[in-house]
PDB file of N, CA and C in Angstrom:
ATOM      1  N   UNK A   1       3.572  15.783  -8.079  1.00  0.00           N
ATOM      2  CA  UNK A   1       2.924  14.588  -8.596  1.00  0.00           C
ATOM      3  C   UNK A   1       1.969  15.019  -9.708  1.00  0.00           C
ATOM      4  N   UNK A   2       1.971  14.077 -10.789  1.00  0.00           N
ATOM      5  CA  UNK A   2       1.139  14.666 -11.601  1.00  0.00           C
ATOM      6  C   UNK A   2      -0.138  14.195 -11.422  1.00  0.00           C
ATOM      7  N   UNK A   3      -1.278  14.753 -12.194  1.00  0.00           N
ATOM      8  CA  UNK A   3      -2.690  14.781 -12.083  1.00  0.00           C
ATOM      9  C   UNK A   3      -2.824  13.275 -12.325  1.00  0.00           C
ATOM     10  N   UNK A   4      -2.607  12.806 -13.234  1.00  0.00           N
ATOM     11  CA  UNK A   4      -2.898  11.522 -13.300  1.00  0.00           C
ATOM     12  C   UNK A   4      -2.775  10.227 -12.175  1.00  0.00           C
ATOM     13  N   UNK A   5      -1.127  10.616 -11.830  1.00  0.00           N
ATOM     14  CA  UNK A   5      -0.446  10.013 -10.698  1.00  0.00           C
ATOM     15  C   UNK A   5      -1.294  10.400  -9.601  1.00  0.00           C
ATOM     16  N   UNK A   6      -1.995  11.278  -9.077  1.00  0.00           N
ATOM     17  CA  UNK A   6      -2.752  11.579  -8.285  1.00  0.00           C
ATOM     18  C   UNK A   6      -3.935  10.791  -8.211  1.00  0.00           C
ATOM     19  N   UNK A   7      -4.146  11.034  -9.287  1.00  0.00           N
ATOM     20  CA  UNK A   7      -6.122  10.380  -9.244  1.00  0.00           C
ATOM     21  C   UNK A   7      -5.922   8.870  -9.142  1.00  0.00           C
ATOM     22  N   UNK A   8      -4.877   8.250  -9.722  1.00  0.00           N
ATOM     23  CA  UNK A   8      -4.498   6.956  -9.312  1.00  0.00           C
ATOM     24  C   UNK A   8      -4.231   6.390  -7.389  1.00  0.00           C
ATOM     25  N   UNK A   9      -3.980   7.022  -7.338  1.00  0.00           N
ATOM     26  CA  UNK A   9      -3.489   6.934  -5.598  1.00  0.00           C
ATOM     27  C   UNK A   9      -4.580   7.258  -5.401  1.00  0.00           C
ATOM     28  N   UNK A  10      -5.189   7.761  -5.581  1.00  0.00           N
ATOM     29  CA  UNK A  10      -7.073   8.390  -4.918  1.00  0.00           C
ATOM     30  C   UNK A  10      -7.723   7.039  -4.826  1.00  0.00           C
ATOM     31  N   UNK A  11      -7.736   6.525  -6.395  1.00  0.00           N
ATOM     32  CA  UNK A  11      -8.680   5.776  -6.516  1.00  0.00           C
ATOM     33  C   UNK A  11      -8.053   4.427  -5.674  1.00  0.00           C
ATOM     34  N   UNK A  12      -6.940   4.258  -5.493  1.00  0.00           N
ATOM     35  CA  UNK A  12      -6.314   3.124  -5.066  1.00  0.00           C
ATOM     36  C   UNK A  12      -6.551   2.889  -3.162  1.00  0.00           C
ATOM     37  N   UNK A  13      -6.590   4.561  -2.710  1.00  0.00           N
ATOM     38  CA  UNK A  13      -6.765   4.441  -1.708  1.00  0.00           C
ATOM     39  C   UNK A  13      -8.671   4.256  -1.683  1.00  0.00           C
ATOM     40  N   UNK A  14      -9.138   4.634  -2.139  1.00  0.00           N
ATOM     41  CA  UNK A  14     -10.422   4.316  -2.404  1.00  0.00           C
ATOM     42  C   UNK A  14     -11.005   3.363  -2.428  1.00  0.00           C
ATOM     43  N   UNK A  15     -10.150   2.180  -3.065  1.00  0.00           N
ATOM     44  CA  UNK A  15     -10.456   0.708  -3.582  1.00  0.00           C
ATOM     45  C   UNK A  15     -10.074  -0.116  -1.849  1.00  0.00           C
ATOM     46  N   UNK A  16      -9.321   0.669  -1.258  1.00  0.00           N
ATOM     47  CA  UNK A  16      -8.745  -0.282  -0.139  1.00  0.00           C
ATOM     48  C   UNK A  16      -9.942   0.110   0.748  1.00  0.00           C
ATOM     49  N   UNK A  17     -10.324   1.350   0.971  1.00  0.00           N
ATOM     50  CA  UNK A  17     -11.332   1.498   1.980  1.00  0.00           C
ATOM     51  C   UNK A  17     -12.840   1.165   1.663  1.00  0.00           C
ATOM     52  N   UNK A  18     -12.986   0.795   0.187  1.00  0.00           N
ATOM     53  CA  UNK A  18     -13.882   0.028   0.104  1.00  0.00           C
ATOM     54  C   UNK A  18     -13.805  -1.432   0.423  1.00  0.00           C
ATOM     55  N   UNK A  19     -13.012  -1.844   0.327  1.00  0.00           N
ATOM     56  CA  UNK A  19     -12.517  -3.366   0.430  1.00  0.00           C
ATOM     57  C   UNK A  19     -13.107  -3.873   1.817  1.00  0.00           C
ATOM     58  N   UNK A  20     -12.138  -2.730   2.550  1.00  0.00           N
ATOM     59  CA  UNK A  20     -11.917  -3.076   4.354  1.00  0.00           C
ATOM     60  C   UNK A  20     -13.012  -2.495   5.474  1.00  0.00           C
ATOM     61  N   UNK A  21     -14.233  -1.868   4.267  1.00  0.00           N
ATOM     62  CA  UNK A  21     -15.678  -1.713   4.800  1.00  0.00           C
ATOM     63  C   UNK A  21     -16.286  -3.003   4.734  1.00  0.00           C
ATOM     64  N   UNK A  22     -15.977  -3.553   3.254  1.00  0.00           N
ATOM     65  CA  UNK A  22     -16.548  -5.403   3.152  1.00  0.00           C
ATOM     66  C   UNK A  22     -16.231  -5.676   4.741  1.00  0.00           C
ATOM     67  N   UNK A  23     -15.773  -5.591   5.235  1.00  0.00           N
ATOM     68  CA  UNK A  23     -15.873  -6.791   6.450  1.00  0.00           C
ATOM     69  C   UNK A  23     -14.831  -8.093   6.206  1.00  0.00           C
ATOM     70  N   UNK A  24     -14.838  -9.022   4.830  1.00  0.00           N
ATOM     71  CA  UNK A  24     -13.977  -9.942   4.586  1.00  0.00           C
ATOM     72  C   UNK A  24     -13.054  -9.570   4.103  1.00  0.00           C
ATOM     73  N   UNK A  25     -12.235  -8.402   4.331  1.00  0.00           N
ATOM     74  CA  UNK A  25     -10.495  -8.399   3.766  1.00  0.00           C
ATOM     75  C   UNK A  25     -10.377  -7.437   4.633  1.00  0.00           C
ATOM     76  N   UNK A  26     -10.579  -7.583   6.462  1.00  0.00           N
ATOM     77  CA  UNK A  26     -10.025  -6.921   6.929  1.00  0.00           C
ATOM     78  C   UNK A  26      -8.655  -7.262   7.952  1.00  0.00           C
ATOM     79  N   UNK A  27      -8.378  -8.331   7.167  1.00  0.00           N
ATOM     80  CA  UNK A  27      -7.396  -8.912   8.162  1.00  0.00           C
ATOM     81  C   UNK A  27      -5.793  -8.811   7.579  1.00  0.00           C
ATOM     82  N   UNK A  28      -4.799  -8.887   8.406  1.00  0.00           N
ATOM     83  CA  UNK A  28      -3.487  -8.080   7.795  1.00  0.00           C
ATOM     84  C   UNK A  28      -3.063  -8.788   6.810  1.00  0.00           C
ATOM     85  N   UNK A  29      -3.132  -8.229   5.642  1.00  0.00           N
ATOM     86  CA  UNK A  29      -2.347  -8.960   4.011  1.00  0.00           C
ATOM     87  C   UNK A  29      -3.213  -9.518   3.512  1.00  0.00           C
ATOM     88  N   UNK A  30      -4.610  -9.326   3.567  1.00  0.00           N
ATOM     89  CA  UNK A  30      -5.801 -10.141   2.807  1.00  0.00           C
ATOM     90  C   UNK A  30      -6.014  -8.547   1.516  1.00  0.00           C
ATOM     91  N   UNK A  31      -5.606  -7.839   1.841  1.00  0.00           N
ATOM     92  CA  UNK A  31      -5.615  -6.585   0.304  1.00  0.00           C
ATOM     93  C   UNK A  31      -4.076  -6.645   0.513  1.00  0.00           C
ATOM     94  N   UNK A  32      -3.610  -6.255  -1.242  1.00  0.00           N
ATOM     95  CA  UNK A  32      -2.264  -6.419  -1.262  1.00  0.00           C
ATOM     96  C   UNK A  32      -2.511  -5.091  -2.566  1.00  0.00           C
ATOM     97  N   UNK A  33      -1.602  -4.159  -2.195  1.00  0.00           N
ATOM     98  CA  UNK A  33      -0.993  -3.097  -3.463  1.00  0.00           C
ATOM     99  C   UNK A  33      -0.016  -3.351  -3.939  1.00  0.00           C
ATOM    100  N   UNK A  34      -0.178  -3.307  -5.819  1.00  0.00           N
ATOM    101  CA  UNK A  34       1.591  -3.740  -6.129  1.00  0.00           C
ATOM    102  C   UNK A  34       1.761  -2.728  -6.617  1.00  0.00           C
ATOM    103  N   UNK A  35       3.446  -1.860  -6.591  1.00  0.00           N
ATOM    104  CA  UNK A  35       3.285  -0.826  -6.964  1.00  0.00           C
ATOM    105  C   UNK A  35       4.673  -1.035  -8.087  1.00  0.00           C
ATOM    106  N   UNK A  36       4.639  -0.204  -9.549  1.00  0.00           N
ATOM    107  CA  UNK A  36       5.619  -0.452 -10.544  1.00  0.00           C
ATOM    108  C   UNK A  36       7.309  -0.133  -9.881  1.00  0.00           C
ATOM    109  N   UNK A  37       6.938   0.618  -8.764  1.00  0.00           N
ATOM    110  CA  UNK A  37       8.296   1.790  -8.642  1.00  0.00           C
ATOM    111  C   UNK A  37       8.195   2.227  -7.462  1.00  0.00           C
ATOM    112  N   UNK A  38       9.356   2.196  -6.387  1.00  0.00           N
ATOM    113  CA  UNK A  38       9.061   2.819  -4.681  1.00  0.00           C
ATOM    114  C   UNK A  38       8.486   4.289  -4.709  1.00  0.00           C
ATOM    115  N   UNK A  39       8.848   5.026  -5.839  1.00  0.00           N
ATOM    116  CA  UNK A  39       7.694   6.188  -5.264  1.00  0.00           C
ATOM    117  C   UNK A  39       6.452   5.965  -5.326  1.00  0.00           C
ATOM    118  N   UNK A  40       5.904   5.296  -6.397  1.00  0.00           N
ATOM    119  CA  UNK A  40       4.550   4.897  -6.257  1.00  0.00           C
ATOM    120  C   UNK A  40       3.891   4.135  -4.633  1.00  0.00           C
ATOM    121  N   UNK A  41       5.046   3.412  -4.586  1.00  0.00           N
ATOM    122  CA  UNK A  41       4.885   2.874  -3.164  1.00  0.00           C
ATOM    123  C   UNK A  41       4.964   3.634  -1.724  1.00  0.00           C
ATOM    124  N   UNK A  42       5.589   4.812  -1.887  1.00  0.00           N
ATOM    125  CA  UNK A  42       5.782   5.948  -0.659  1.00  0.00           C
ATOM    126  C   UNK A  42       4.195   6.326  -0.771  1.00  0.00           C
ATOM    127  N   UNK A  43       3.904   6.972  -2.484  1.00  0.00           N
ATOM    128  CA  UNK A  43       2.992   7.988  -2.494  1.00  0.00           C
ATOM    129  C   UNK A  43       1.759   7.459  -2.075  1.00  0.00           C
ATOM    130  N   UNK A  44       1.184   6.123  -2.358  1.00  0.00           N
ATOM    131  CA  UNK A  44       0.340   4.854  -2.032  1.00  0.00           C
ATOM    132  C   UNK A  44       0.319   5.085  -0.494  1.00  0.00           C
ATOM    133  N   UNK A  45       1.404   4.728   0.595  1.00  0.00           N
ATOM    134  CA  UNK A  45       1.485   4.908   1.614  1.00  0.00           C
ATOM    135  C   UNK A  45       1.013   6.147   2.325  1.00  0.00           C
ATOM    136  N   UNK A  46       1.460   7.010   2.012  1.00  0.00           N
ATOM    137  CA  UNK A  46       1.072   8.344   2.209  1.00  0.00           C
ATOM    138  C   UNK A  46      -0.115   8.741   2.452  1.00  0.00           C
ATOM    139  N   UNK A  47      -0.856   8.035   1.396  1.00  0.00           N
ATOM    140  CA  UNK A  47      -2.126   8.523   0.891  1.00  0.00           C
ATOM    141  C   UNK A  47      -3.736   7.652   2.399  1.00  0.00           C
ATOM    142  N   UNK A  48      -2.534   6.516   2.827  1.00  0.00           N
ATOM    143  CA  UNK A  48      -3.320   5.568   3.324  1.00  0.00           C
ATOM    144  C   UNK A  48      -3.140   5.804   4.655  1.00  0.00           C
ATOM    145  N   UNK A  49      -2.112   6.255   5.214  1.00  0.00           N
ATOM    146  CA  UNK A  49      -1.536   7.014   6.473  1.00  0.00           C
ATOM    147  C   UNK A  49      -2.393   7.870   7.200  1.00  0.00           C
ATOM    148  N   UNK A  50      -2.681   8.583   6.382  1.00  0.00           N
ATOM    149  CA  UNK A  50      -4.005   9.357   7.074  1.00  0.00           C
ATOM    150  C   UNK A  50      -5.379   8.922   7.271  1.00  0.00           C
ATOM    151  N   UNK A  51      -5.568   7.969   6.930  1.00  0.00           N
ATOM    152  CA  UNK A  51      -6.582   7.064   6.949  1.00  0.00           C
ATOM    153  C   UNK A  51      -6.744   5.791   8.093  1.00  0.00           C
ATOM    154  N   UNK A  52      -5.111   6.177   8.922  1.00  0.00           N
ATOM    155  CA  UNK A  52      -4.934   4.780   9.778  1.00  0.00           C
ATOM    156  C   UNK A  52      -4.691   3.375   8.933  1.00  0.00           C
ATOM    157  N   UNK A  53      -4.355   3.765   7.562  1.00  0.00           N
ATOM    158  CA  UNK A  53      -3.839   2.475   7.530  1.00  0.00           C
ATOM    159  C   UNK A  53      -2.886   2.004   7.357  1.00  0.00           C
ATOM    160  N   UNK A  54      -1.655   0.821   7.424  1.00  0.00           N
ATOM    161  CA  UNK A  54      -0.663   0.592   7.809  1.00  0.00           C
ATOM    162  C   UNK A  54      -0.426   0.356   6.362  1.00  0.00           C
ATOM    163  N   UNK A  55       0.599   0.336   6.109  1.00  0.00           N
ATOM    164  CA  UNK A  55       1.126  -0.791   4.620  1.00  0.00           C
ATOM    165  C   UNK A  55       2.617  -0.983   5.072  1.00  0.00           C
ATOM    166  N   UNK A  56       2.150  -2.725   4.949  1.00  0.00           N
ATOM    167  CA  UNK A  56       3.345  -4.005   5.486  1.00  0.00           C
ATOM    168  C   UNK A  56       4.404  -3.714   4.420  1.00  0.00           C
ATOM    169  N   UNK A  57       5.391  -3.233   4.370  1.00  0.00           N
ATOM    170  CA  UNK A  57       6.390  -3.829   3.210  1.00  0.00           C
ATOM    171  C   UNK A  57       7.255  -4.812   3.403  1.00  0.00           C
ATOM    172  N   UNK A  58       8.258  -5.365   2.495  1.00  0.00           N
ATOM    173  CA  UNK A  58       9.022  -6.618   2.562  1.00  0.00           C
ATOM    174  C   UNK A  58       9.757  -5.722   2.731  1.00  0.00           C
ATOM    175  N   UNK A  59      10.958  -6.242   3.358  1.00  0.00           N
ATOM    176  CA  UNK A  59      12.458  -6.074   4.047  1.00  0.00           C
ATOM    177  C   UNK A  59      13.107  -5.003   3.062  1.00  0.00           C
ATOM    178  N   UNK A  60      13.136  -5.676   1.801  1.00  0.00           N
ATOM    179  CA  UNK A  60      14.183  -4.746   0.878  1.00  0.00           C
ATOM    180  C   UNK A  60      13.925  -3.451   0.533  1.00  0.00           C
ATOM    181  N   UNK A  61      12.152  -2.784   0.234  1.00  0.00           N
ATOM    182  CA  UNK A  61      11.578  -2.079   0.212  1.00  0.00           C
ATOM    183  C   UNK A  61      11.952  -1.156   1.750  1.00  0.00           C
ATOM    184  N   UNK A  62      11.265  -2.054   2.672  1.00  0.00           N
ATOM    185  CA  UNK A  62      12.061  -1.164   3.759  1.00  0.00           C
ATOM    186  C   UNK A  62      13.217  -0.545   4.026  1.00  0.00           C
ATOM    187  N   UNK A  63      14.062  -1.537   3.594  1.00  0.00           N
ATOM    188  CA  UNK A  63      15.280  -0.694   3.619  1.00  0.00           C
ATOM    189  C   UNK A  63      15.824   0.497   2.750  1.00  0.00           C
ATOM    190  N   UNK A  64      14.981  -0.056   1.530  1.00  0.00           N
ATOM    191  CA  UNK A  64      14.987   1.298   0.650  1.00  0.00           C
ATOM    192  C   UNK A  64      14.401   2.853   1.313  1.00  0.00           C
ATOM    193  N   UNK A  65      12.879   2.185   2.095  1.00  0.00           N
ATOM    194  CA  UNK A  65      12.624   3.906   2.110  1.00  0.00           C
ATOM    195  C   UNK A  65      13.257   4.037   3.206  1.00  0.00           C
ATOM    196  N   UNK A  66      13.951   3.263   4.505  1.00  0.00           N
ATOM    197  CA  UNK A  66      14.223   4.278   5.470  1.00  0.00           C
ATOM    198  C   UNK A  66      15.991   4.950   5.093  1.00  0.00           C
ATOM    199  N   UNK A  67      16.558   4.018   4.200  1.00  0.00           N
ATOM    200  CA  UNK A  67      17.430   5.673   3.231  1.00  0.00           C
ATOM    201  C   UNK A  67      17.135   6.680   2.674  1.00  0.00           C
ATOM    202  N   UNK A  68      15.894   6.726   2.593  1.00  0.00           N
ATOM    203  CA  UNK A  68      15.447   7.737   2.240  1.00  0.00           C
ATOM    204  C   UNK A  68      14.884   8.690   3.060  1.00  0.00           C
ATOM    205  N   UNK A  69      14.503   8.318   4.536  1.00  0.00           N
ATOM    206  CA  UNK A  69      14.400   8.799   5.471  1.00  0.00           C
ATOM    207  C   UNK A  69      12.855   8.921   5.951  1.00  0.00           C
ATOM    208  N   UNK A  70      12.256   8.033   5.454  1.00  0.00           N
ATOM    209  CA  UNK A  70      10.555   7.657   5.286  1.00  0.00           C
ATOM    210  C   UNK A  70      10.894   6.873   6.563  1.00  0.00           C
ATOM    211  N   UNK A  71      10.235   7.061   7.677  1.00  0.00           N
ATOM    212  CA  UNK A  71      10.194   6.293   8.613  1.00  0.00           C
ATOM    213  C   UNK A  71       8.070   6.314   8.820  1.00  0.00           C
ATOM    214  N   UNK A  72       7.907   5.387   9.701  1.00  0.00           N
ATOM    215  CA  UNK A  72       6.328   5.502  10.204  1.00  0.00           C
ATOM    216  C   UNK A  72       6.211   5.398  11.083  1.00  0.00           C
ATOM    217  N   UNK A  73       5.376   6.409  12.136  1.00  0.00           N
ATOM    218  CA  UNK A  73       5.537   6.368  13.478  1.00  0.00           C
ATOM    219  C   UNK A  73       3.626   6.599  13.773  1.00  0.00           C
ATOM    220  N   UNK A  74       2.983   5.585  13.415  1.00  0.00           N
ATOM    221  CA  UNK A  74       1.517   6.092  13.718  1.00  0.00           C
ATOM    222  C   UNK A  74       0.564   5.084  13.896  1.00  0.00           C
ATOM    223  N   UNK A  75      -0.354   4.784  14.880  1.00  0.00           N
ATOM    224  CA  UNK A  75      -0.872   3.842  15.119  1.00  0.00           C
ATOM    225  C   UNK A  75      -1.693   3.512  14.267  1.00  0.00           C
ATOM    226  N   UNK A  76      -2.129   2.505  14.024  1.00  0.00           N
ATOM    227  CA  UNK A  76      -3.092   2.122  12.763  1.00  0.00           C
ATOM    228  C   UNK A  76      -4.556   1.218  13.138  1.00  0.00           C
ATOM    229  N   UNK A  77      -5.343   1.608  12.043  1.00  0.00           N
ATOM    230  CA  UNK A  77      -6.369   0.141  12.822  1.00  0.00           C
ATOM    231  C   UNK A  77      -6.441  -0.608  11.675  1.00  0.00           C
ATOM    232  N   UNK A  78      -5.690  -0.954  10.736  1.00  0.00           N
ATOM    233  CA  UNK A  78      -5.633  -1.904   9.823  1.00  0.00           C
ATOM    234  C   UNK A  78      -4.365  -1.851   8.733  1.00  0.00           C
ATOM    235  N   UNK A  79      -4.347  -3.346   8.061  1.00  0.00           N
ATOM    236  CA  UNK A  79      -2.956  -3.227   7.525  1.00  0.00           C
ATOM    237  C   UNK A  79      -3.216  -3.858   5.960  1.00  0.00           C
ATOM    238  N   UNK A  80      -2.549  -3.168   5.069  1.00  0.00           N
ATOM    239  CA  UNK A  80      -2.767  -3.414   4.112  1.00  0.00           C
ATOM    240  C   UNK A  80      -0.785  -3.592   3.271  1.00  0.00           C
ATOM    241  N   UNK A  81      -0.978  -4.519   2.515  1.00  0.00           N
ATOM    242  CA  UNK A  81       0.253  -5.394   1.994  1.00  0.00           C
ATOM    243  C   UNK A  81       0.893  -4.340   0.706  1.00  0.00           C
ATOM    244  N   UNK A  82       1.811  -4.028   0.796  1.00  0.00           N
ATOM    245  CA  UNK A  82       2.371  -3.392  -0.354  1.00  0.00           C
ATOM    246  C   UNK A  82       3.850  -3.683  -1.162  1.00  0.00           C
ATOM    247  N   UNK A  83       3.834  -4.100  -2.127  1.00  0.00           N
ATOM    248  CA  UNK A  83       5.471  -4.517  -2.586  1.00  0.00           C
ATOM    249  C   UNK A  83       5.175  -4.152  -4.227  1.00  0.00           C
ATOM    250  N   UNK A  84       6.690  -4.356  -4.679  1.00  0.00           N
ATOM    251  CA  UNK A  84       6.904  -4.029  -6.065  1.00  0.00           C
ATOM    252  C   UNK A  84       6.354  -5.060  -6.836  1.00  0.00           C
ATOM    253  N   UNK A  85       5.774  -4.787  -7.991  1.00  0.00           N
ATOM    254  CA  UNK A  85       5.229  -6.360  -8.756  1.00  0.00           C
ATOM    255  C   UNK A  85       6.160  -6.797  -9.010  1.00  0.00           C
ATOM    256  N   UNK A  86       7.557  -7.093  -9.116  1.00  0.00           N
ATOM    257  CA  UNK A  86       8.523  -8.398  -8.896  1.00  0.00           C
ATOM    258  C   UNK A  86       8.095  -9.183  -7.702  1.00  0.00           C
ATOM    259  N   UNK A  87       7.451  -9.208  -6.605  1.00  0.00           N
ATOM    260  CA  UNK A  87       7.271  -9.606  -5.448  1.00  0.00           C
ATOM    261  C   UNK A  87       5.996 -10.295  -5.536  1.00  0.00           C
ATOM    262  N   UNK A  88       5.379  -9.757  -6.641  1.00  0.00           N
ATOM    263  CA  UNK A  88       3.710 -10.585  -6.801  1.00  0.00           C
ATOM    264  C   UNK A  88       4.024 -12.085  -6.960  1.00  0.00           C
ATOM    265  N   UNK A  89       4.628 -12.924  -7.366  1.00  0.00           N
ATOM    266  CA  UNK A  89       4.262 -14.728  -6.990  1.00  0.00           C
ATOM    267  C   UNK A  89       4.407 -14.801  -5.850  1.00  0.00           C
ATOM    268  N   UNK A  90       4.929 -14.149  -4.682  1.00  0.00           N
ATOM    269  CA  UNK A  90       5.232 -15.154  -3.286  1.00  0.00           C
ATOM    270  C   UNK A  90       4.106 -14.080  -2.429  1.00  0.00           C
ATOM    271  N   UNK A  91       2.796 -13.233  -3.042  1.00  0.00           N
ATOM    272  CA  UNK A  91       1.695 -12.818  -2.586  1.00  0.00           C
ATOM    273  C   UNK A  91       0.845 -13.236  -2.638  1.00  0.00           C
ATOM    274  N   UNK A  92       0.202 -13.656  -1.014  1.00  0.00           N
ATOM    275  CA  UNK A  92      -0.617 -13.964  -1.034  1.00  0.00           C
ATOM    276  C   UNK A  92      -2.356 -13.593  -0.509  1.00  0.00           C
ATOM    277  N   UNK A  93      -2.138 -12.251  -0.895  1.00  0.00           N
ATOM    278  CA  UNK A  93      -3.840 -11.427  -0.578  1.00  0.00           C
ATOM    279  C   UNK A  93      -4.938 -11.851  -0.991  1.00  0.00           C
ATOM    280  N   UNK A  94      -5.873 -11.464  -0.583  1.00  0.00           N
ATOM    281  CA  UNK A  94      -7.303 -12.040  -1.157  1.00  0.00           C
ATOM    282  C   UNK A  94      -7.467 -11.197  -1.920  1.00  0.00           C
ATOM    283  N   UNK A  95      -7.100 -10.095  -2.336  1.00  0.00           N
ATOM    284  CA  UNK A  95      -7.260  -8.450  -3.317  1.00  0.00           C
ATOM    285  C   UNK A  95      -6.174  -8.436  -3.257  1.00  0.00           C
ATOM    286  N   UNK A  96      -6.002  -7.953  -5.173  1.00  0.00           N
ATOM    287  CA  UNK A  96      -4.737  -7.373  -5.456  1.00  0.00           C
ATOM    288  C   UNK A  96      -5.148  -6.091  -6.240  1.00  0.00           C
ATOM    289  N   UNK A  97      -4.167  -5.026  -5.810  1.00  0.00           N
ATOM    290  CA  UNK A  97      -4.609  -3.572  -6.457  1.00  0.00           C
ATOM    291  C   UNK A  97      -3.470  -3.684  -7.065  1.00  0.00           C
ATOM    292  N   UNK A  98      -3.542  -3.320  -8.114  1.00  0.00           N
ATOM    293  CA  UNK A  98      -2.155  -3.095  -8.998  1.00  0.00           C
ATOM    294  C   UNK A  98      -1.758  -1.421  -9.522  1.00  0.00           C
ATOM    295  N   UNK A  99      -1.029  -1.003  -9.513  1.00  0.00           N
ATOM    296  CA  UNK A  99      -1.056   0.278  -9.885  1.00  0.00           C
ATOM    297  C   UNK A  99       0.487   0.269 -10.935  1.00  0.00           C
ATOM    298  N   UNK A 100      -0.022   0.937 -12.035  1.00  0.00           N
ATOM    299  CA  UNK A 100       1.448   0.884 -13.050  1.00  0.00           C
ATOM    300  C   UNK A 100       1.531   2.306 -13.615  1.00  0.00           C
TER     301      UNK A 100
END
């Protein structure tokens, strides 16, 4: 991953755990990540995983990463919304992180 691509996912995971300290966007799909491209969306995940936090994807996304063999097996204490920005009109979060 490059440096840039990195510090982006930092700050993104950053922005969510500031969010879900507020107190008001801690409820499932009230923060929403849009990501340009499914790796952005694995690496996003990844990053939030260790943190306990979940990210919801839509169906098609799912099915994408578990061909790829991305499965998630880890309990979480919060959930945060993630899809491709084609998917942004039928989102409805109180926070949107966008990452391109």
């Amino acid at each position: 991953m490059a440096a840039a691509e990195q510090f982006q996912v930092e700050m993104i995971r950053d922005l969510v755990m500031y969010f879900l300290r507020q107190g008001s966007y801690d409820g499932p799909g009230d923060i929403a990540v849009l990501c340009a491209y499914l790796g952005q969306l694995q690496q996003v995940r990844a990053a939030l995983r260790d943190l306990k936090i979940a990210v919801a994807v839509n169906e098609k996304d799912a099915e994408q990463l578990a061909r790829q063999g991305i499965e998630e097996d880890v309990e979480y204490e919060s959930v945060v919304v993630a899809k491709h920005v084609s998917s942004f009109m039928r989102l409805k979060g109180m926070v949107h992180i966008l990452k391109i």
